[in-house]
C-alpha atoms as a PDB file:
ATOM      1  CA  UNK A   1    -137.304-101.047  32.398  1.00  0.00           C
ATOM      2  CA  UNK A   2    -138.350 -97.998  33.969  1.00  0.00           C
ATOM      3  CA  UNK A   3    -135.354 -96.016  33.407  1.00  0.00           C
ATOM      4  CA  UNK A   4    -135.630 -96.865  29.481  1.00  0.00           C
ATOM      5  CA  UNK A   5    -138.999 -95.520  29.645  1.00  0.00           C
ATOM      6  CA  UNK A   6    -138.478 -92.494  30.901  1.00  0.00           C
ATOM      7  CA  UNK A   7    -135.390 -92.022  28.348  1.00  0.00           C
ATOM      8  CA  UNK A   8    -137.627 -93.071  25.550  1.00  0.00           C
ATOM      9  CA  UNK A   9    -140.183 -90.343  26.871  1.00  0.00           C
ATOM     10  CA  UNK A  10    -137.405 -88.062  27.282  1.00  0.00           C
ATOM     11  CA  UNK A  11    -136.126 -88.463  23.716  1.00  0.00           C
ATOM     12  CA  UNK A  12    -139.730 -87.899  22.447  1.00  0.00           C
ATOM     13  CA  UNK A  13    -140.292 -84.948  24.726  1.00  0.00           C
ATOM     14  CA  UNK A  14    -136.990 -83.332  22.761  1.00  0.00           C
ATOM     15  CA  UNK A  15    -137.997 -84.580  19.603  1.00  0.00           C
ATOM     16  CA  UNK A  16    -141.191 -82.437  19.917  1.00  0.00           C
ATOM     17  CA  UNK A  17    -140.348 -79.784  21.093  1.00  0.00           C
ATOM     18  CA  UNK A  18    -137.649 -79.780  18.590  1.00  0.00           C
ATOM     19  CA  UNK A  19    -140.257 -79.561  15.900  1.00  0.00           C
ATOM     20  CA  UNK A  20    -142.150 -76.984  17.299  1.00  0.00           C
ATOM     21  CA  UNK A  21    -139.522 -74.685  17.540  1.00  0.00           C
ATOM     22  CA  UNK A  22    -138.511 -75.111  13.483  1.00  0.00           C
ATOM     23  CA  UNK A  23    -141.768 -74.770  12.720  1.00  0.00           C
ATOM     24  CA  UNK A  24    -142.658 -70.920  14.932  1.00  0.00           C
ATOM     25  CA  UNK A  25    -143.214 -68.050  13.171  1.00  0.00           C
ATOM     26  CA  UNK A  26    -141.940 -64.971  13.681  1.00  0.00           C
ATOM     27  CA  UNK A  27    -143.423 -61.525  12.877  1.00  0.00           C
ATOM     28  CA  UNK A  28    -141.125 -59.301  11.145  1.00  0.00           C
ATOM     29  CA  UNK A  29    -141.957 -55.173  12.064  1.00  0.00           C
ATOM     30  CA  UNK A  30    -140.756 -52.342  10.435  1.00  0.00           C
ATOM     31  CA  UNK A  31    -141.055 -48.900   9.262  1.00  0.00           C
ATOM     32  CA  UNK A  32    -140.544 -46.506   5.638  1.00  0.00           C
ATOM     33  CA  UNK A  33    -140.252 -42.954   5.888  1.00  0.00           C
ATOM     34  CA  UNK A  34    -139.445 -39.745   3.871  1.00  0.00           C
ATOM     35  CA  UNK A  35    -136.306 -37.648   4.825  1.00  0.00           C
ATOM     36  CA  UNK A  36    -136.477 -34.367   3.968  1.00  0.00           C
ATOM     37  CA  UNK A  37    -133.541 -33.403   5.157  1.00  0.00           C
ATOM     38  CA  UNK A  38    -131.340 -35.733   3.324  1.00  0.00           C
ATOM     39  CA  UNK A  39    -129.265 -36.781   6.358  1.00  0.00           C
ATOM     40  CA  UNK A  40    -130.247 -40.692   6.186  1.00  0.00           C
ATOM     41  CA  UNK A  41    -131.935 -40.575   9.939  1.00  0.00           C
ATOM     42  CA  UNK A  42    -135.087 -39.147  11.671  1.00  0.00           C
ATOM     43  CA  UNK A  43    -135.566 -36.202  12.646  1.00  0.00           C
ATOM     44  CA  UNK A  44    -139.067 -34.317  13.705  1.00  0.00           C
ATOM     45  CA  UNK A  45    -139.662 -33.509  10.045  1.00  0.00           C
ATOM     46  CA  UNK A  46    -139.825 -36.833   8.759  1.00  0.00           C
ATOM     47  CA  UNK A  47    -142.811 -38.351   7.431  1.00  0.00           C
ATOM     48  CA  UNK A  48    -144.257 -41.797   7.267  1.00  0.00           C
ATOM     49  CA  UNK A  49    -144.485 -43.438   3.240  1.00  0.00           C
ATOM     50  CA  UNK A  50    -147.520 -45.032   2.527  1.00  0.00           C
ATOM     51  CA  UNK A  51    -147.713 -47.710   0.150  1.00  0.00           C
ATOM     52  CA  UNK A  52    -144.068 -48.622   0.374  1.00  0.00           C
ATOM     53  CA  UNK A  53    -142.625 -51.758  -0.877  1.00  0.00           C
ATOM     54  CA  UNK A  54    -140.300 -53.825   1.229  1.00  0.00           C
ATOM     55  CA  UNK A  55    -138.863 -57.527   0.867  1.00  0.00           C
ATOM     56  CA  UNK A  56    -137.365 -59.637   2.996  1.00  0.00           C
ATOM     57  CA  UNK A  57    -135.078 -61.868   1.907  1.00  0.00           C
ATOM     58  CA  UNK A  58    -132.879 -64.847   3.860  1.00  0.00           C
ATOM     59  CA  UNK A  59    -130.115 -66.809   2.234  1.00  0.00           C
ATOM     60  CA  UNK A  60    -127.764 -69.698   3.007  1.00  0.00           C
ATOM     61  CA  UNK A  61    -124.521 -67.863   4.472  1.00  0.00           C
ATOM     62  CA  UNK A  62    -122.204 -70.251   2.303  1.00  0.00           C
ATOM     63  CA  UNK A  63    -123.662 -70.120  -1.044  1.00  0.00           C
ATOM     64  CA  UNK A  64    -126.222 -67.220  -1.095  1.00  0.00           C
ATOM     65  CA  UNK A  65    -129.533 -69.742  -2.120  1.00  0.00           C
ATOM     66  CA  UNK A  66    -132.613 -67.620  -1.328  1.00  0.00           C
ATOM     67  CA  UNK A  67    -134.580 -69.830   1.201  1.00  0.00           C
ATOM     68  CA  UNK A  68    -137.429 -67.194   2.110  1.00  0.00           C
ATOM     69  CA  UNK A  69    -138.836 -64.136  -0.113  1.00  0.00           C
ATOM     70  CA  UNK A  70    -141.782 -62.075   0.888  1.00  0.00           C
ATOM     71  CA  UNK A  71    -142.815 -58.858   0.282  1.00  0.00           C
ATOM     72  CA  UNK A  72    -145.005 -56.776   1.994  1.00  0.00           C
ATOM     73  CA  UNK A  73    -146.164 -52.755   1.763  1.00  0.00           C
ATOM     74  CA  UNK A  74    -146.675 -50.489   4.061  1.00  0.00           C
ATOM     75  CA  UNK A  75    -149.638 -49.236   6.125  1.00  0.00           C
ATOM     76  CA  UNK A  76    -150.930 -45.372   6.341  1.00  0.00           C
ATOM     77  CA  UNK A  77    -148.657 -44.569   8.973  1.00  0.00           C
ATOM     78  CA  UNK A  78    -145.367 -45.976   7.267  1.00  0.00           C
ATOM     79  CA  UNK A  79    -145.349 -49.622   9.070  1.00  0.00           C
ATOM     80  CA  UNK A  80    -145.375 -53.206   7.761  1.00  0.00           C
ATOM     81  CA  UNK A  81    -145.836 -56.830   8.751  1.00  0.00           C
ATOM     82  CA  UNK A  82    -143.890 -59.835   7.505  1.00  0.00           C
ATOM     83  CA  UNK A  83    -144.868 -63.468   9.064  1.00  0.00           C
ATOM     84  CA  UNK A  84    -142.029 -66.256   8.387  1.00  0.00           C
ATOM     85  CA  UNK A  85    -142.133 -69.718   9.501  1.00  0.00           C
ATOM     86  CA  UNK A  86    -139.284 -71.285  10.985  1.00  0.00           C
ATOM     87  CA  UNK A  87    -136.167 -70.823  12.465  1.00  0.00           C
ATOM     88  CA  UNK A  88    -133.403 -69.278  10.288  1.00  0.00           C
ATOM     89  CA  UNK A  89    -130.314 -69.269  12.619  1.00  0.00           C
ATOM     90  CA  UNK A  90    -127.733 -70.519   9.943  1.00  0.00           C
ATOM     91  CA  UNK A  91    -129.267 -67.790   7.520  1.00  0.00           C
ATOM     92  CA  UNK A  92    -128.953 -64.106   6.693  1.00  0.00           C
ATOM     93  CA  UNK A  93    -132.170 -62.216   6.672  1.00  0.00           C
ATOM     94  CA  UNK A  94    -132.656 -58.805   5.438  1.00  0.00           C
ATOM     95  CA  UNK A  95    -135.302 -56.818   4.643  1.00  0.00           C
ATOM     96  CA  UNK A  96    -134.606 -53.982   2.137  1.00  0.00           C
ATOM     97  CA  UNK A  97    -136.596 -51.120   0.580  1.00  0.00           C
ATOM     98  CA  UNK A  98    -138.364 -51.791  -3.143  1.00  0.00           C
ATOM     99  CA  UNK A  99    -140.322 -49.093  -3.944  1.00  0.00           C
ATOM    100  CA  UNK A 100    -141.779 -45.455  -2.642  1.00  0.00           C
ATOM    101  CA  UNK A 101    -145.179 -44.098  -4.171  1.00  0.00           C
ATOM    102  CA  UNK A 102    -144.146 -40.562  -3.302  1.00  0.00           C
ATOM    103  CA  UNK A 103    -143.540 -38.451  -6.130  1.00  0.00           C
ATOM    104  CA  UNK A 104    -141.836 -35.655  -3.465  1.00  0.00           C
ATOM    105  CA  UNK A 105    -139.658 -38.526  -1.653  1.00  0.00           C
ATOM    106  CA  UNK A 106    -138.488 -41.384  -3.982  1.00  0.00           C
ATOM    107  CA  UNK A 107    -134.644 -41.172  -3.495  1.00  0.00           C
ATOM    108  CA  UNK A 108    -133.593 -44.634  -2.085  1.00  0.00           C
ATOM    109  CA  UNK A 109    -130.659 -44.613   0.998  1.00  0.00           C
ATOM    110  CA  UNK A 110    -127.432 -45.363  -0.223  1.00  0.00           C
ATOM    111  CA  UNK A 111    -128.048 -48.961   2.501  1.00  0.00           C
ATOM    112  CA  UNK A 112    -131.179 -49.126   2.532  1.00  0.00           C
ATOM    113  CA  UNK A 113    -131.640 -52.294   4.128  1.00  0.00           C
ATOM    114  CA  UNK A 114    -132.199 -53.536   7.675  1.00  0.00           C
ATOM    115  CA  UNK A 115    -130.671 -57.562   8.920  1.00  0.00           C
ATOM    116  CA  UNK A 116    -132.888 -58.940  11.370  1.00  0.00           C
ATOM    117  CA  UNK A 117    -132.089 -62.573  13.116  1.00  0.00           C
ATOM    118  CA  UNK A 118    -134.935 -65.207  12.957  1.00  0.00           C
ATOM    119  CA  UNK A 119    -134.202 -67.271  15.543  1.00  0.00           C
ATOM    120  CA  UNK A 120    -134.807 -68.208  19.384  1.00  0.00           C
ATOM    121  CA  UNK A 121    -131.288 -69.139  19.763  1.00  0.00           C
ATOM    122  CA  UNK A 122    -129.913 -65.011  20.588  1.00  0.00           C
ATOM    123  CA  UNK A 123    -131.183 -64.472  23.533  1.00  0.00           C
ATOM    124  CA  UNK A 124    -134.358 -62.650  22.174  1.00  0.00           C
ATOM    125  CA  UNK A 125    -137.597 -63.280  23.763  1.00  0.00           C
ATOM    126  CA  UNK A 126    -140.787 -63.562  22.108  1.00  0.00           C
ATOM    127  CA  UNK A 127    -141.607 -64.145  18.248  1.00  0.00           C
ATOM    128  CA  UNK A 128    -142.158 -60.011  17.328  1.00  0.00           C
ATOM    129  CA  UNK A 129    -138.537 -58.867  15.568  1.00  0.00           C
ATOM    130  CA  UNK A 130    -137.995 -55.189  14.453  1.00  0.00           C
ATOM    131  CA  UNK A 131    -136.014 -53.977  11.600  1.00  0.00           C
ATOM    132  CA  UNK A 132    -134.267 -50.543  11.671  1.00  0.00           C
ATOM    133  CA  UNK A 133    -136.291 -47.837  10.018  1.00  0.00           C
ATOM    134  CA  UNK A 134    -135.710 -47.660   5.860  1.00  0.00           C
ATOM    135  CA  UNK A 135    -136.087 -44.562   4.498  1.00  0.00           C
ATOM    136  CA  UNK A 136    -136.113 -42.170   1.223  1.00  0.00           C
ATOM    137  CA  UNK A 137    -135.135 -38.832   0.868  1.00  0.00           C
ATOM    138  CA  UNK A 138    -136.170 -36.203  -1.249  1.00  0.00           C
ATOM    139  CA  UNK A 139    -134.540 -34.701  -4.055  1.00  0.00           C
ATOM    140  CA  UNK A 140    -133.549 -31.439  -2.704  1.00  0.00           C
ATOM    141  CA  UNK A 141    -133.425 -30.713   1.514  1.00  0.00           C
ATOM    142  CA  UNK A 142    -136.023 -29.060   3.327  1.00  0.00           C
ATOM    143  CA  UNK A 143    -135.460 -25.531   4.006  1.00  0.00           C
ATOM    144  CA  UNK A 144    -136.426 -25.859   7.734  1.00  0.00           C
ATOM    145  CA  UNK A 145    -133.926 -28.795   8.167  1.00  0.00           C
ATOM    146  CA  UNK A 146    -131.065 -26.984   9.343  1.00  0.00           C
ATOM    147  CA  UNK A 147    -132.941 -25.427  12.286  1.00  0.00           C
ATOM    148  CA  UNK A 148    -134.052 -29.232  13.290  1.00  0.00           C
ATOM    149  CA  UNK A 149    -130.477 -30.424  12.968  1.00  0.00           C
ATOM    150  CA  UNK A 150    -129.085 -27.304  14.827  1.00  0.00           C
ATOM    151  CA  UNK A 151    -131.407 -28.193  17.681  1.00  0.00           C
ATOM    152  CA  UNK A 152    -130.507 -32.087  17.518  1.00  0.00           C
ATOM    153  CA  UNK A 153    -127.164 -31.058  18.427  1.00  0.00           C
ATOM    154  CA  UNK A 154    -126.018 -32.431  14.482  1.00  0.00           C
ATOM    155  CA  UNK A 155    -124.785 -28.878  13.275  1.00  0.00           C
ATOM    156  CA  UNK A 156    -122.481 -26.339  15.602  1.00  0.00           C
ATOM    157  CA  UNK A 157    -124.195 -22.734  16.140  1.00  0.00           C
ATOM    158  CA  UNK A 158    -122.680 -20.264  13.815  1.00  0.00           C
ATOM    159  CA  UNK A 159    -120.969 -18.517  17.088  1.00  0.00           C
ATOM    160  CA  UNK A 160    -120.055 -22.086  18.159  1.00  0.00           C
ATOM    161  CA  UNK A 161    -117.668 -22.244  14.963  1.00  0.00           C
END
């Protein structure tokens, strides 16, 4: 009788804990920001966007079906918050860039999206997940950018060449 008891409790015990875990939230974190340089990464003359819009989105691997769609927008320095419930393992989940406010820097990224995995089950501790930076560039580069990319290491010295 005892033994019964405790596999009853046992069972329970999973069952809970089972439901708590669907049911977490995770934070989604992320940053927007204005490339002047047009070279689709930071550099030191980058700039935060704010008032950026960003979505994330998470959809049934085998038939696409949209299961979670937020949006959020970003913060004076360039950063935004997402909260989603649940547990998303058997799902994609991406969020991608909507919109820029800037005038000077409204030139979406050719992939201008960022996956991020919603789920306990990856080794990943903690509820906080962070999506690559999404950016913009501007229509024409920034004078000063091939200085900053020369220093990065990105383009040889003329005397290197």
């Amino acid at each position: 009788m005892a033994k019964a008891v405790a596999v009853v409790s046992a069972l329970c015990f999973l069952a809970l804990a089972s439901l708590a875990h669907a049911q977490e939230a995770f934070t989604v974190k992320g940053q927007v920001y204005c490339d002047p340089c047009r070279v689709e990464f930071q550099t030191s003359l980058s700039k935060s966007i704010e008032g950026a819009e960003v979505e994330l989105q998470c959809r049934v691997r085998e038939n696409g079906t949209v299961t979670v769609s937020q949006k959020a927008t970003t913060d004076a320095i360039g950063n935004y918050e997402l909260s989603v419930q649940g547990d998303h393992e058997e799902e994609i989940c991406e969020v991608v860039s909507v919109s820029s406010p800037s005038q000077e820097c409204n030139v979406p990224f050719g992939e201008n999206k960022a996956r991020v995995l919603l789920t306990q089950n990856n080794g990943v501790q903690g509820t906080d997940r962070y999506a690559n930076a999404l950016g913009y560039k501007t229509a024409e580069a920034n004078p000063d950018c091939k200085a900053v990319l020369q220093e990065m290491g990105y383009i040889p010295d003329e005397d290197q060449i």
